[in-house]
Protein backbone atom coordinates (compact mmCIF):
# COMPACT_ATOMS: atom_id res chain seq x y z
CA UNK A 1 15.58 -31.31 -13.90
CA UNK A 2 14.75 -28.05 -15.12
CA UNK A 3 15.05 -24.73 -13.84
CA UNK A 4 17.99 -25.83 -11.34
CA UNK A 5 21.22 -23.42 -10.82
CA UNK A 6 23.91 -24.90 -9.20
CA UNK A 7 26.89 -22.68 -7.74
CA UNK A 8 29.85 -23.69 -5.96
CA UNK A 9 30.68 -21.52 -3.51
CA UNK A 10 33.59 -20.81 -0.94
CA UNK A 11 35.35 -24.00 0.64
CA UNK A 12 33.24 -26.63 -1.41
CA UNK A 13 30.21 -25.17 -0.68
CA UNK A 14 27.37 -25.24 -2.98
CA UNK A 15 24.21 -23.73 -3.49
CA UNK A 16 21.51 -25.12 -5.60
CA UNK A 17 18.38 -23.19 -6.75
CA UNK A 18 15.22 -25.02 -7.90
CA UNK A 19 11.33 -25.01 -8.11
CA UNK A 20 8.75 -27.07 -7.05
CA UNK A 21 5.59 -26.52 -9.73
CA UNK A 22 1.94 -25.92 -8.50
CA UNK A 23 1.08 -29.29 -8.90
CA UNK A 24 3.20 -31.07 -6.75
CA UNK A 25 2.95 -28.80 -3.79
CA UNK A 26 -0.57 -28.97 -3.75
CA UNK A 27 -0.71 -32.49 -3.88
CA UNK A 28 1.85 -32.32 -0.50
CA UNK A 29 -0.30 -29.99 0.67
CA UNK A 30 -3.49 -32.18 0.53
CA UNK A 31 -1.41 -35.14 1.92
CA UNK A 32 -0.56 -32.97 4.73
CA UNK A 33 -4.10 -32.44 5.45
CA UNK A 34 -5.29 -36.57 5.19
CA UNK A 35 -2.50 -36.93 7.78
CA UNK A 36 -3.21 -34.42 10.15
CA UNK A 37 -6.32 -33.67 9.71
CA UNK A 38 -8.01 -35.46 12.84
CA UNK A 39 -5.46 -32.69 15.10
CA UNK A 40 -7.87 -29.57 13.88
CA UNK A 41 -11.14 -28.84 15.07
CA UNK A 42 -13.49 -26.98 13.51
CA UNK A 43 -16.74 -25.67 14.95
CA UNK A 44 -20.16 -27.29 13.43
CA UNK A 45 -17.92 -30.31 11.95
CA UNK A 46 -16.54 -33.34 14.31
CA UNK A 47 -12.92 -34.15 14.62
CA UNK A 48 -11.61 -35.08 11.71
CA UNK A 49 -14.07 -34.10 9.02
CA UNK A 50 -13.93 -30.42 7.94
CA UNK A 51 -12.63 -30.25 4.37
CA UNK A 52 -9.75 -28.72 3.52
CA UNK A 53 -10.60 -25.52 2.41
CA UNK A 54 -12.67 -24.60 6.23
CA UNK A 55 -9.13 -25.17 7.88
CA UNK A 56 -7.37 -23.56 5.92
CA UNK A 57 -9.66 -20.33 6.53
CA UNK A 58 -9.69 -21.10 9.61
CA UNK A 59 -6.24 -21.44 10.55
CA UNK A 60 -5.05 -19.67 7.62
CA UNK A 61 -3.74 -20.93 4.42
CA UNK A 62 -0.17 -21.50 4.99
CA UNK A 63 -1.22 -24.27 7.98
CA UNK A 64 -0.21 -27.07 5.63
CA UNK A 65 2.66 -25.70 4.31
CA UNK A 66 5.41 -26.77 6.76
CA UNK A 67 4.50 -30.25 6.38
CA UNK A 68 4.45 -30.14 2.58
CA UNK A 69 7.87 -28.33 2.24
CA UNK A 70 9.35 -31.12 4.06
CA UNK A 71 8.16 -33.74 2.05
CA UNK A 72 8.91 -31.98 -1.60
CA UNK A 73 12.23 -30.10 -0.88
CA UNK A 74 14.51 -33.38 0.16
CA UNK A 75 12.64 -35.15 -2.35
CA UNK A 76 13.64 -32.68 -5.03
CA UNK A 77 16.81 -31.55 -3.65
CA UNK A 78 17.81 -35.77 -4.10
CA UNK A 79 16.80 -35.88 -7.66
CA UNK A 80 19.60 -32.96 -8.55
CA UNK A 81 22.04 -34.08 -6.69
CA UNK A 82 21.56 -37.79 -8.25
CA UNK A 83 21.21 -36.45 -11.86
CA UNK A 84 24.12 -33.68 -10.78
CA UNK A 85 26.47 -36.25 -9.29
CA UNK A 86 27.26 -34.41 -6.66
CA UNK A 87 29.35 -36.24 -2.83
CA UNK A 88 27.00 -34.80 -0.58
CA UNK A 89 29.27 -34.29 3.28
CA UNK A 90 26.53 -32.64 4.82
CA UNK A 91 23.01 -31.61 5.89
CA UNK A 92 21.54 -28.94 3.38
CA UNK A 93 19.92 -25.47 4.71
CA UNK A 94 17.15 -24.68 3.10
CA UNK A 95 15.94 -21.29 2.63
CA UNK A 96 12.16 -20.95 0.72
CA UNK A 97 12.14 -17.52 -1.37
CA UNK A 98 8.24 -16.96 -3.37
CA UNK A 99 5.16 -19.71 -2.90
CA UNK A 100 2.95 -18.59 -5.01
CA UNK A 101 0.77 -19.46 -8.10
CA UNK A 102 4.02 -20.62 -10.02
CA UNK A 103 4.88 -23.23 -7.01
CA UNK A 104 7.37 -22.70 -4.76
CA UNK A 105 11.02 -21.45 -5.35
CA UNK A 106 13.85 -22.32 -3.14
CA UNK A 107 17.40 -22.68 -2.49
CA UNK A 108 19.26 -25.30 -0.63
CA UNK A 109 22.64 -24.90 0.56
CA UNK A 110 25.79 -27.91 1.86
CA UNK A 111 29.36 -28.99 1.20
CA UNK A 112 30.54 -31.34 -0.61
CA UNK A 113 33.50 -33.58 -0.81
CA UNK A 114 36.40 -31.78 -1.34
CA UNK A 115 38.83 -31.27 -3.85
CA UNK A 116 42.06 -32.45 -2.55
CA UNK A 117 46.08 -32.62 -3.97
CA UNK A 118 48.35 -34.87 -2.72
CA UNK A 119 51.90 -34.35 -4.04
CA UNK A 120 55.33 -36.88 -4.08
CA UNK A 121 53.23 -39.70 -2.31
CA UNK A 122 55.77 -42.40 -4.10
CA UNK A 123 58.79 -42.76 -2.42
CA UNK A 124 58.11 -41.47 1.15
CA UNK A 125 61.36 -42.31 3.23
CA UNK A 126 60.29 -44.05 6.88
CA UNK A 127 62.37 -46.08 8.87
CA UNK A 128 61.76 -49.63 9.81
CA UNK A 129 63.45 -50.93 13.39
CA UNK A 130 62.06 -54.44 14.75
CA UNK A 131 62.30 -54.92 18.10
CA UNK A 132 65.09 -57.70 19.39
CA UNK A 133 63.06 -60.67 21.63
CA UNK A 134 65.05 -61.22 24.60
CA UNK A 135 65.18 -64.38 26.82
CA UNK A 136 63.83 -62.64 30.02
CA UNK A 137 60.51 -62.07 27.34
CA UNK A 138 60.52 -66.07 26.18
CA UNK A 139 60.72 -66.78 29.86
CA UNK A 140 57.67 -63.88 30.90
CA UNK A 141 55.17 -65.70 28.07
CA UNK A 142 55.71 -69.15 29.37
CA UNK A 143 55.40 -67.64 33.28
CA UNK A 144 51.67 -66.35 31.71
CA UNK A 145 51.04 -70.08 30.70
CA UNK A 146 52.32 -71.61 33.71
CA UNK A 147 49.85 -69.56 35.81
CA UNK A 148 46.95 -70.01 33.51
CA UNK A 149 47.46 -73.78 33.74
CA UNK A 150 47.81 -73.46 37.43
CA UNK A 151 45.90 -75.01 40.20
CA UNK A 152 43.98 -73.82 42.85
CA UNK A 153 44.89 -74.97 46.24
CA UNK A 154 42.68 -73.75 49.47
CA UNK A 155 44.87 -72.79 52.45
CA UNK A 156 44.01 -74.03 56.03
CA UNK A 157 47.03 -73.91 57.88
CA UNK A 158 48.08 -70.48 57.62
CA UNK A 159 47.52 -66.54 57.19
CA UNK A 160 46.69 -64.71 53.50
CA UNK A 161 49.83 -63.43 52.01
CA UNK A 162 50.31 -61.26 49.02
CA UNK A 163 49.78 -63.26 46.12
CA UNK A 164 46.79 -65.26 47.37
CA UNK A 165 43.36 -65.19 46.70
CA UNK A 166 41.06 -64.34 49.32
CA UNK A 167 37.59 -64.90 49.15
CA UNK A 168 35.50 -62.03 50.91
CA UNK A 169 32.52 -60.68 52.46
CA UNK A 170 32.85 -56.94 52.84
CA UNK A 171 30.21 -53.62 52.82
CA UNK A 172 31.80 -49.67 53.34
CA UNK A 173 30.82 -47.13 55.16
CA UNK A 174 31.82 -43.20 55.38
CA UNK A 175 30.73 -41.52 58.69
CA UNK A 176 28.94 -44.36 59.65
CA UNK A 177 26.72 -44.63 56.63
CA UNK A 178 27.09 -47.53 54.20
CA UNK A 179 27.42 -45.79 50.73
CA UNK A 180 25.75 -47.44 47.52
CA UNK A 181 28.16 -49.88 45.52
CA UNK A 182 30.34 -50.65 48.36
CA UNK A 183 29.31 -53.71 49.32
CA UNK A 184 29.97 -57.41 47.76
CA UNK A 185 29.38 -61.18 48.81
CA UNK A 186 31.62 -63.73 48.18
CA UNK A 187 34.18 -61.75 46.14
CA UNK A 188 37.75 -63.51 44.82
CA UNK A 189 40.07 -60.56 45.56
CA UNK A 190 43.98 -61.59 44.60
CA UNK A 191 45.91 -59.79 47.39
CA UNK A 192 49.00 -57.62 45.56
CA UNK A 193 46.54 -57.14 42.07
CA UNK A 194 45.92 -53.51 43.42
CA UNK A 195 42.11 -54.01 42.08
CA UNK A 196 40.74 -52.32 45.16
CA UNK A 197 42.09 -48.83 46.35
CA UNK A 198 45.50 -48.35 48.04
CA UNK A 199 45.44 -50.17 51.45
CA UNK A 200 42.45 -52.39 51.23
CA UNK A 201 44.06 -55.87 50.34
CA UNK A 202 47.47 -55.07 52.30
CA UNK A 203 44.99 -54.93 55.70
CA UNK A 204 43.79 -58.90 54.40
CA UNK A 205 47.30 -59.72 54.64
CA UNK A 206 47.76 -61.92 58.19
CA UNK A 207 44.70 -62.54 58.66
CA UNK A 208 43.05 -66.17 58.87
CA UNK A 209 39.99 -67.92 57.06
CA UNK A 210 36.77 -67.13 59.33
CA UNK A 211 38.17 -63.81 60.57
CA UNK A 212 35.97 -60.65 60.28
CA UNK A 213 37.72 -57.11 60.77
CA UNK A 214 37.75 -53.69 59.38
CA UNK A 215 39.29 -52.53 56.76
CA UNK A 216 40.47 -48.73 57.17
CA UNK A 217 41.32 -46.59 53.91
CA UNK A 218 40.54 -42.97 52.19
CA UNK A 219 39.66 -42.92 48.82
CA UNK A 220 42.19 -40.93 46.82
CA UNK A 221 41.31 -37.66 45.28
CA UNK A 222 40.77 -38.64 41.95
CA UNK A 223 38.38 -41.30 42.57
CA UNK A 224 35.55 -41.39 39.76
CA UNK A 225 32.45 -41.00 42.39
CA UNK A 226 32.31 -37.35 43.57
CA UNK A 227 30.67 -38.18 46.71
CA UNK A 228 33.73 -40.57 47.86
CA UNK A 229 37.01 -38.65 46.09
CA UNK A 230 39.41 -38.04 49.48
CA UNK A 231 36.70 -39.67 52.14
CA UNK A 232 38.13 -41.99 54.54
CA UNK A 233 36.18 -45.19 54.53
CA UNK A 234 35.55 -48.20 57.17
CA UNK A 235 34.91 -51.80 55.06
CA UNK A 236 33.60 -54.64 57.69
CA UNK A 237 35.10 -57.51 55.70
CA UNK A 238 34.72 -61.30 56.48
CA UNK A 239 37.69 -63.87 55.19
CA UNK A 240 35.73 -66.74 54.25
CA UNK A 241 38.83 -68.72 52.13
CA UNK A 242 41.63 -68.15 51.22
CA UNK A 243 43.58 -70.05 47.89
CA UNK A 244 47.02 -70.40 46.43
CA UNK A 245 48.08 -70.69 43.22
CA UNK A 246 50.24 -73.51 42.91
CA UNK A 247 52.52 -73.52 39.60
CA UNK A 248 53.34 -76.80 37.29
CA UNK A 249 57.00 -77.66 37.09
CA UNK A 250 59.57 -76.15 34.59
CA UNK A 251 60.35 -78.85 32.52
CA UNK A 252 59.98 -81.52 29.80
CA UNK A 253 56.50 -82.48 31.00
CA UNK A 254 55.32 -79.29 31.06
CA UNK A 255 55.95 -78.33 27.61
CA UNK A 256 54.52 -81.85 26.45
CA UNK A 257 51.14 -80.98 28.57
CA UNK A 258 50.49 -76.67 26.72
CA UNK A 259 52.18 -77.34 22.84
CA UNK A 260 52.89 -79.89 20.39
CA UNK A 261 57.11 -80.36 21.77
CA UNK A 262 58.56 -82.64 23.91
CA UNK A 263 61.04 -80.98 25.61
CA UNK A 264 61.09 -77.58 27.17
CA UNK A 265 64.29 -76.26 24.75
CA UNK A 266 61.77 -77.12 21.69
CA UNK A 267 58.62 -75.22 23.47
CA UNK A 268 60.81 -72.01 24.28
CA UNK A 269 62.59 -72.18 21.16
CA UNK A 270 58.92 -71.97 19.41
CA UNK A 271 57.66 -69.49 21.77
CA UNK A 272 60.52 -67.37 20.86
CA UNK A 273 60.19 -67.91 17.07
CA UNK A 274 56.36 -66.65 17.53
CA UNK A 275 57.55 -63.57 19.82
CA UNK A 276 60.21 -62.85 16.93
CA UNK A 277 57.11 -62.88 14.12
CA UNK A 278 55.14 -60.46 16.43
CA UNK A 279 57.54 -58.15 16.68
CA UNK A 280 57.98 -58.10 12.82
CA UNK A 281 54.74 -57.26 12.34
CA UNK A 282 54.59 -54.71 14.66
CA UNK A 283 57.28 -53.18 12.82
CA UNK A 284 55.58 -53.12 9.60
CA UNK A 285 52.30 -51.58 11.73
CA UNK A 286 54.94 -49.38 12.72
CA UNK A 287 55.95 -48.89 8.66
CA UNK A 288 52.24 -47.96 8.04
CA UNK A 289 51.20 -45.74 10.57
CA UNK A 290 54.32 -43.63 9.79
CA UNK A 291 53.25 -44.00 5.73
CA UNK A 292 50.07 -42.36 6.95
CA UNK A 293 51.13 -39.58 8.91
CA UNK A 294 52.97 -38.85 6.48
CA UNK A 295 50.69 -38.98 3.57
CA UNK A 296 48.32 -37.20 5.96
CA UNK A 297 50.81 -34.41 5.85
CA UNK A 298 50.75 -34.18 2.20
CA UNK A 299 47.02 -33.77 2.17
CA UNK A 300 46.09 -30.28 0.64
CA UNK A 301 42.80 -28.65 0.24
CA UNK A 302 39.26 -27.30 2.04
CA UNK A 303 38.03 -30.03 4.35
CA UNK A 304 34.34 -29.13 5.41
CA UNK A 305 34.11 -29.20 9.46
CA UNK A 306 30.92 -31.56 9.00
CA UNK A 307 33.84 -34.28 7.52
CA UNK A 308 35.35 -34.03 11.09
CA UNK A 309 32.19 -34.14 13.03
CA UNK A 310 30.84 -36.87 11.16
CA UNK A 311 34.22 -38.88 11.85
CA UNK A 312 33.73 -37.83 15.48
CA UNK A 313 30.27 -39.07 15.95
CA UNK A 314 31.32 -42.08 14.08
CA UNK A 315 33.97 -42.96 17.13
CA UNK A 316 31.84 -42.34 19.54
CA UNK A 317 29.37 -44.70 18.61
CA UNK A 318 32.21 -46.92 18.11
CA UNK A 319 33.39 -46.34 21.54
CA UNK A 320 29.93 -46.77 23.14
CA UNK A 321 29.79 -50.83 20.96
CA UNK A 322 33.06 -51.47 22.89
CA UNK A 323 31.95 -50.16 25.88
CA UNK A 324 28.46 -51.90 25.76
CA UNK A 325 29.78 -55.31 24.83
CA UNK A 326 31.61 -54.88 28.14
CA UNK A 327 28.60 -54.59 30.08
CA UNK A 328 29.13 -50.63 30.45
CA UNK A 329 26.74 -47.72 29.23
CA UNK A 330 28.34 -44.95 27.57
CA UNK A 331 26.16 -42.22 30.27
CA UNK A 332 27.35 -44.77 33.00
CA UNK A 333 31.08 -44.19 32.12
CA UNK A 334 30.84 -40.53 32.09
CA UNK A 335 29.36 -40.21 34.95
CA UNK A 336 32.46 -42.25 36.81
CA UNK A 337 34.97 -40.61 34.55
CA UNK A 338 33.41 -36.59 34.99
CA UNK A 339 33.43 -36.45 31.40
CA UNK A 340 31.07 -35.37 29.34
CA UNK A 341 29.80 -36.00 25.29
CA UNK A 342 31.48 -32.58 25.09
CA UNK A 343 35.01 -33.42 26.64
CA UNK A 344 34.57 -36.44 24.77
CA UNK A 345 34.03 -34.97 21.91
CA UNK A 346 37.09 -33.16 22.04
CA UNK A 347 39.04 -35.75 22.90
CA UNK A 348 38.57 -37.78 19.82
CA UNK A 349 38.64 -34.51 17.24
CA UNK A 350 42.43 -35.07 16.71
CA UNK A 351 42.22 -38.77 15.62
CA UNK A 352 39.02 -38.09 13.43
CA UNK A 353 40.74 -35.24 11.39
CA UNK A 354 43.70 -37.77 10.70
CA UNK A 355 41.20 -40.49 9.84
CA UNK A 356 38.98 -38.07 7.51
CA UNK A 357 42.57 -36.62 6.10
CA UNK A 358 44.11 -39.77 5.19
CA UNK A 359 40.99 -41.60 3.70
CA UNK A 360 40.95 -38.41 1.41
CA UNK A 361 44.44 -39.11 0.67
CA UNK A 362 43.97 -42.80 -0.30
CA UNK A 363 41.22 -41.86 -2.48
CA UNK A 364 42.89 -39.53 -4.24
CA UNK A 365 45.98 -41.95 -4.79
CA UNK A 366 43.02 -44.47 -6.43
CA UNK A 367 41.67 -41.45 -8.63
CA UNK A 368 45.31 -40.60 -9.72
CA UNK A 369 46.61 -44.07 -10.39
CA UNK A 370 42.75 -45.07 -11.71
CA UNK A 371 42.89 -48.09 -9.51
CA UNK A 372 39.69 -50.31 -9.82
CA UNK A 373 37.84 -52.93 -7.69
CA UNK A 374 37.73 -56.41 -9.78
CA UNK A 375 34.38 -58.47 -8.61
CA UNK A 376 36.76 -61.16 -7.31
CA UNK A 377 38.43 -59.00 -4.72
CA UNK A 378 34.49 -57.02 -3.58
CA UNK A 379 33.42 -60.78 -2.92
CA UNK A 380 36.39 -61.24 -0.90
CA UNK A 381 36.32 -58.22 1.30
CA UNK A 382 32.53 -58.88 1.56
CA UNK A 383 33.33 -62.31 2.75
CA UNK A 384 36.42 -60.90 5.74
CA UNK A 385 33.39 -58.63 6.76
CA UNK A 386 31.22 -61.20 7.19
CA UNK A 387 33.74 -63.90 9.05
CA UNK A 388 35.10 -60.50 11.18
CA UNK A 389 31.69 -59.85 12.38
CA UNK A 390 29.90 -64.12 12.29
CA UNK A 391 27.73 -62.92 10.02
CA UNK A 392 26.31 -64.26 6.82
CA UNK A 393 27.29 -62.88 3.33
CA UNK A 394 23.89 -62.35 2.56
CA UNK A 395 23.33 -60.06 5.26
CA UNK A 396 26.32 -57.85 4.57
CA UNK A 397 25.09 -57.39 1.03
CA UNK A 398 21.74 -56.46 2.27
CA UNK A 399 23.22 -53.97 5.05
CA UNK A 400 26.22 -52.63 2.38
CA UNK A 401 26.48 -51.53 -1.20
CA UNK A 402 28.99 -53.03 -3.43
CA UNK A 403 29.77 -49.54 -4.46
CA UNK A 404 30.79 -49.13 -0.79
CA UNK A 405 32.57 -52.15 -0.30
CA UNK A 406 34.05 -51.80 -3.63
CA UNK A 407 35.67 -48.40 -2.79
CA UNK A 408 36.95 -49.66 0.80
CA UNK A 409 38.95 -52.20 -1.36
CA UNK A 410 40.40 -49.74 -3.87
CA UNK A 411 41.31 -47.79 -0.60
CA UNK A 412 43.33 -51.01 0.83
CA UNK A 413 44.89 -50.99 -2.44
CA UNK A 414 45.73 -47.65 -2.72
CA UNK A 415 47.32 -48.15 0.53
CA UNK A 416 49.57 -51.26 -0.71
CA UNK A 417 51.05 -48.91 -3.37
CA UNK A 418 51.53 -46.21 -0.81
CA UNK A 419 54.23 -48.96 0.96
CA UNK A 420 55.14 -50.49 -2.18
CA UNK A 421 56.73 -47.53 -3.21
CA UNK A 422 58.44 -46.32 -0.34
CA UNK A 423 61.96 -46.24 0.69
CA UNK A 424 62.33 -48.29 3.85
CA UNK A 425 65.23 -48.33 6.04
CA UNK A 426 66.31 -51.00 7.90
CA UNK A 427 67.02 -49.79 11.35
CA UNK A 428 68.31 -51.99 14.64
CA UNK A 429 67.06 -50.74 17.98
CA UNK A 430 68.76 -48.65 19.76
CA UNK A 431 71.48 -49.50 22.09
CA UNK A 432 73.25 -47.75 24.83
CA UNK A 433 77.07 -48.07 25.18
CA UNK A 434 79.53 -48.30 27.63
CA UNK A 435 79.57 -44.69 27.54
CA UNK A 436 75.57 -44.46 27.67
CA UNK A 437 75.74 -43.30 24.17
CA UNK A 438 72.59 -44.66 21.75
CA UNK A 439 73.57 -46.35 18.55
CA UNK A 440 71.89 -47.76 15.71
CA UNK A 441 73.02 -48.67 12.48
CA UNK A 442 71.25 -48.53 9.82
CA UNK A 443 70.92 -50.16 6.60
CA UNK A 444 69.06 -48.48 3.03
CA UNK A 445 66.58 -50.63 1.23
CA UNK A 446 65.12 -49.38 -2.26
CA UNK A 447 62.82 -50.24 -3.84
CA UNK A 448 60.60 -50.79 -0.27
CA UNK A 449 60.32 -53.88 1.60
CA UNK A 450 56.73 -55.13 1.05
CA UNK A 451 55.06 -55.00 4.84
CA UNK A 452 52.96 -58.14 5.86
CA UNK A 453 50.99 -55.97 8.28
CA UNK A 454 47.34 -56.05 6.93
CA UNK A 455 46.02 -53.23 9.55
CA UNK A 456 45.57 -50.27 8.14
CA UNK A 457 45.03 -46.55 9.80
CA UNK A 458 42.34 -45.71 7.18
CA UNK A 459 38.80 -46.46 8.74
CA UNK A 460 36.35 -48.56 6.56
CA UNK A 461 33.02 -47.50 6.09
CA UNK A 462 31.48 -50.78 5.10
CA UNK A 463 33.12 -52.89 7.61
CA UNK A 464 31.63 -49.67 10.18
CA UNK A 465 28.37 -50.49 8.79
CA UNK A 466 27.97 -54.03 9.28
CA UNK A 467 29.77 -53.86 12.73
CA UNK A 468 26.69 -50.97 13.89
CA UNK A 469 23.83 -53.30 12.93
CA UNK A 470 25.26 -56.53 15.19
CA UNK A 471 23.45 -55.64 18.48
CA UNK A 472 24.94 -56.42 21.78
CA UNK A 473 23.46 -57.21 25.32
CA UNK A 474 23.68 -55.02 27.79
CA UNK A 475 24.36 -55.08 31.48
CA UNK A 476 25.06 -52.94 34.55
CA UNK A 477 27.94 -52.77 36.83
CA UNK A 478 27.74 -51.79 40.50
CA UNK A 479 30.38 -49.58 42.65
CA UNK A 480 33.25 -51.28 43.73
CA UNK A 481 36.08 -50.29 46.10
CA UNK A 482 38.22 -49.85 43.14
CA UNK A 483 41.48 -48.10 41.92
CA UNK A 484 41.05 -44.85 39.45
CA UNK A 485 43.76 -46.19 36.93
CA UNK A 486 43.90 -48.82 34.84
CA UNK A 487 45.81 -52.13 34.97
CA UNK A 488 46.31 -54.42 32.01
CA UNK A 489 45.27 -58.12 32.08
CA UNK A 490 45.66 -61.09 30.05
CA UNK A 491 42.94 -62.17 27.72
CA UNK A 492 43.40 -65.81 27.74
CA UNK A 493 42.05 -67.54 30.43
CA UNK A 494 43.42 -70.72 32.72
CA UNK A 495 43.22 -73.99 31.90
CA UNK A 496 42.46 -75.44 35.20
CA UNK A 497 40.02 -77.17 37.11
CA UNK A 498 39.86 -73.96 39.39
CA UNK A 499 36.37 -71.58 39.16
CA UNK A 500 36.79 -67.83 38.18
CA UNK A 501 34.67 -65.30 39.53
CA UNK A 502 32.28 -64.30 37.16
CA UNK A 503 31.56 -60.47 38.97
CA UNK A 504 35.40 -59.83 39.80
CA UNK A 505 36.14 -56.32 39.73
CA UNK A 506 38.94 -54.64 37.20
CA UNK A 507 40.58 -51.33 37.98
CA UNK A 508 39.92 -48.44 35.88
């Protein structure tokens, strides 16, 4: 395009100067008009029929000329940067200087990617320690199967006791007033989970099926609803049932009935095998993540602040999927949490500077070693994306490039010669002595150890993509009695002829 300047300017800034010609701005400018010209009106002509030239004397000549700058300037401004190749990071400023009889001549200012070093990235030196399985772990994993292959047994003959389930009407009230959210029909509560607040499930504890009493507790301090934090609270609470958990034996049988063995020995002898592989991998996640910190730290140049906030607003949105597919709305979390997009915000700015560093690092590893993207392995990646997400392969070609795709796989590569040429060493855990000293031998591998983890702590944009345009349904949660921290559960779920409780309340 002619008359264009382009100037780079401090910390991969540029400036670009161009000109829109007569022509084209008065053709925007009489576009302008067709579309808005039913908003003006002009005395002795009805809405939407005065010509051109009676609103602009009217309203004076410049009234079209917002309208048309935003339609030519991007439109121009795109063509440069196409025939300029420039990596575009963020929104340009635009600053209009003359519009006159020559057309219009303006200047248009943004960042770009920048131009980054990365030194010695062959060779980094991490340690590698894999974690020893012990038998009291072995015997913890099968105790998670025996319980999810449990069965449910209702109790008639005696009092709830901690590790029941009781099954309960109950509504709160503070002063005498029943507060919204505090009420719940029917609800499967297992006494000892600490779901509900400090004291609640302890004051189920003796009681018998049919019995209705109160429940008396204060919500702690840090409890997410402002109204309640500190408040003491009165729950009328009915026991309709209560249930037990009964275990399956320990033995032979058992293993027969939840794997492919016939004898227990075989089935914990597997399940330690598996425990063994997990905790290799986790080493070699281990192997990466310390590959890129340090390969973050090696990153050197001007980073534009729009990178960051880009990466920032990426997790977000991220965060509010996860949250969504969980029933949960982003504005609904804050509110329970006191957070806001601001805090939030914050929050995630460390994480997105290390993501934003270290794809800039991988890409400048694929520039350096001129790594390329064969058709083969794009077809494959487009194919993970699709099976990660149920999707068909059609639609991630129509939602991503296979430029994009093509440079997430250079990336992953770029990444496999990052471990490839480490030096690994081969650490045991740490032990204490008899004389509570730590020790831990190690042992020097060279050239690296080729991981088998396949995660990797560089974000990919075209696996992003695809994963934004799956929608989700969303529902709403009500207030429950619950406890302000979180509690981890198992994912898998039992095996057993016993109902779950669809609406059962999880501590945050």
């Amino acid at each position: 395009m002619e008359n264009v300047k382009v100037t780079k300017l401090e910390k991969n800034q540029v400036e670009v100067e161009f000109k829109i010609d007569k022509a084209a701005f008065d053709a925007a400018c009489l576009n302008s008009y067709k579309k808005n010209i039913k908003r003006f009106n002009i005395p002795g002509f009805r809405r939407g029929k005065a010509p051109k030239k009676m609103v602009e004397q009217f309203y004076g000549k410049e009234v079209f000329f917002e309208d048309a700058l935003n339609a030519v300037l991007p439109e121009a401004l795109e063509k440069i940067i196409d025939e300029e190749k420039l990596r575009v990071v963020s929104r340009p400023d635009y600053e209009v200087d003359t519009i006159d009889e020559n057309g219009v001549c303006a200047k248009a200012k943004f960042f770009v990617y920048p131009e980054i070093e990365v030194d010695e990235y062959k060779g980094i030196a991490v340690d590698r320690t894999v974690r020893v399985v012990t038998d009291d772990e072995v015997d913890h994993e099968i105790q998670h199967v025996r319980e999810r292959n449990s069965r449910e047994i209702e109790i008639t003959d005696r009092a709830a006791a901690l590790g029941d389930t009781a099954v309960i009407d109950y509504e709160g009230f503070v002063d005498g007033v029943a507060f919204a959210g505090g009420k719940g029909e029917n609800h499967s509560l297992k006494l000892g989970s600490g779901q509900f607040i400090p004291g609640f499930e302890d004051q189920i504890v003796g009681h018998n099926a049919g019995d209705e009493f109160d429940v008396n507790v204060t919500f702690p301090e840090d409890y997410h609803a402002e109204d309640l934090k500190g408040k003491a609270a009165v729950f009328k609470t009915k026991l309709h049932t209560i249930k037990f958990d009964e275990l399956p034996e320990l033995d032979d049988e058992f293993a027969k009935d939840v794997s492919e063995f016939d004898t227990l020995a075989e089935y914990k002898a597997d399940m330690k095998s598996k425990l063994e592989k997990r905790a290799a991998e986790a080493a070699d996640a281990e192997v990466d993540n310390k590959l890129s910190e340090a390969l973050i730290d090696k990153v050197k140049g001007d980073i534009p602040e729009a990178m960051f906030e880009q990466e920032v607003d990426a997790q977000i949105r991220d965060y509010k999927n996860r949250l969504e597919m969980q029933g949960l709305r982003l504005e609904d979390f804050m509110k329970y949490t006191g957070q806001t997009l601001e805090t939030m915000r914050t929050q995630f700015r460390p994480q997105a500077e290390k993501q934003v560093k270290l794809r800039l690092g991988l890409e400048k590893i694929v520039e350096t070693e001129k790594i390329e993207a064969t058709e083969e392995e794009i077809a494959e990646e487009i194919k993970r994306i699709a099976d990660a997400y149920g999707m068909d392969v059609e639609k991630v070609k129509e939602l991503v490039s296979d430029e994009a795709i093509g440079a997430d796989v250079k990336v992953g590569k770029a990444a496999k010669l990052l471990r490839e040429n480490a030096v690994i060493t081969e650490k045991a855990p740490e032990e204490k002595n008899e004389d509570n000293k730590k020790t831990a031998p190690a042992k020097k591998t060279a050239p690296a150890k080729k991981t088998t983890a396949k995660k990797t702590a560089a974000k990919k944009p075209a696996a992003a993509k695809a994963e934004k345009a799956e929608g989700e349904e969303k529902t709403e949660g009500e207030e429950k009695p619950k406890k302000t921290t979180a509690k981890k559960t198992t994912t898998a779920k039992k095996t057993t002829t016993k109902s779950k409780n669809e609406n059962e309340p999880k501590a945050e």
